[in-house]
Protein backbone atom coordinates (compact mmCIF):
# COMPACT_ATOMS: atom_id res chain seq x y z
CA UNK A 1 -32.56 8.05 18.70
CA UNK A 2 -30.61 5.37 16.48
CA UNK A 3 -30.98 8.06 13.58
CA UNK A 4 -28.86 10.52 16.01
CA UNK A 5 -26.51 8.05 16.95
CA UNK A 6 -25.41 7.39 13.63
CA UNK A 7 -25.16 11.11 12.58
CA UNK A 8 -22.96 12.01 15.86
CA UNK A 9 -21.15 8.91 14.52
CA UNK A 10 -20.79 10.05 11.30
CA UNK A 11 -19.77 13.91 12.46
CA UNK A 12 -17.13 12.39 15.24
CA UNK A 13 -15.42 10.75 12.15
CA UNK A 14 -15.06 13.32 10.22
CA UNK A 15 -13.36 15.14 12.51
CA UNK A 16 -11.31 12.53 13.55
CA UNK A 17 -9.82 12.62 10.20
CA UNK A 18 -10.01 16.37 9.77
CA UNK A 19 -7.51 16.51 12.85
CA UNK A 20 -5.35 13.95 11.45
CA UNK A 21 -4.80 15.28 8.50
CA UNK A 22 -3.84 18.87 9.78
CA UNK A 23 -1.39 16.80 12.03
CA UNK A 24 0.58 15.07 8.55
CA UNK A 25 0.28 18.58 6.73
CA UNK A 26 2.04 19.62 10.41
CA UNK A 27 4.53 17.30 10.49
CA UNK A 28 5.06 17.62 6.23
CA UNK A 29 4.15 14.19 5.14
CA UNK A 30 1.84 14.37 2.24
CA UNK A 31 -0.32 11.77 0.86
CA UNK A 32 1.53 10.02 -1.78
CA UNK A 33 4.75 9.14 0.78
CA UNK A 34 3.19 5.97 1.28
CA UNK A 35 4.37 3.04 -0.12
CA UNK A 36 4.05 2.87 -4.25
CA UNK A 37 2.93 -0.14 -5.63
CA UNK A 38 4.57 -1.04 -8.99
CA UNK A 39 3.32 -4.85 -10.15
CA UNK A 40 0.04 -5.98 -9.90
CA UNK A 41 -0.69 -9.54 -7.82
CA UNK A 42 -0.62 -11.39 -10.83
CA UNK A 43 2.74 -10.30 -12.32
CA UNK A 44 3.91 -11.16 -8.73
CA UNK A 45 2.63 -13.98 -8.50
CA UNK A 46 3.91 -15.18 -12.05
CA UNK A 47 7.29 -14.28 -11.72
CA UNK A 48 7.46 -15.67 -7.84
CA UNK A 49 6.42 -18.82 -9.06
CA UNK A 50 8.97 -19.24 -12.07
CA UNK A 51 11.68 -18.73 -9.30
CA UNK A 52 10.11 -21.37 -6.96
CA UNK A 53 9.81 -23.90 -10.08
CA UNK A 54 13.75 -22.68 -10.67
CA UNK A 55 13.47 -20.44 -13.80
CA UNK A 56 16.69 -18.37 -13.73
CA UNK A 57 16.02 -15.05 -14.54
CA UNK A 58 16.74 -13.39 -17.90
CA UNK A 59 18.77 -10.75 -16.83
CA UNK A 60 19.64 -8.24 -14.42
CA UNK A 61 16.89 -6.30 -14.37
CA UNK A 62 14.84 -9.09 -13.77
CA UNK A 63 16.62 -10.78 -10.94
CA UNK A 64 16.21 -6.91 -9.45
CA UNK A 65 12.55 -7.22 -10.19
CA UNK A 66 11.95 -10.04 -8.09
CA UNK A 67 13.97 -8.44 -5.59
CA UNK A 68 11.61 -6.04 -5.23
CA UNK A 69 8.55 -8.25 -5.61
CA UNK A 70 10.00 -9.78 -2.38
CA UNK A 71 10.61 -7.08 -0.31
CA UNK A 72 7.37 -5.60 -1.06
CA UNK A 73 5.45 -8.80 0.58
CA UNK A 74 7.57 -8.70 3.34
């Protein structure tokens, strides 16, 4: 019986997420709206800790780049 349990498991999720995803395609929101993630952790964490040790940054695009670092962990 465990053997059935798992496969009625198994089929309920699938169509859990069958339903859900006719309900975005519904409502228009497509896969890739989700948040985009341009660093990676260690560029973050790099540049995050140059500001906390009080590196100024270089220029303007790089003050905006930590911007965004910082919004993106919030």
């Amino acid at each position: 019986m465990f053997f059935v349990l798992i496969g009625l498991a198994f089929l309920m999720d699938k169509k859990k997420s069958m339903e859900m995803l006719k309900q975005r395609e519904a409502e228009g929101v497509s896969e890739n709206d989700g948040p985009t993630i341009e660093y990676q952790a260690i560029d973050i964490y790099r540049e995050l800790i140059d500001e906390k040790k009080g590196v100024q940054p270089v220029d303007e695009n790089q003050a905006l780049k930590r911007e965004k670092m910082k919004l993106f962990l919030k």
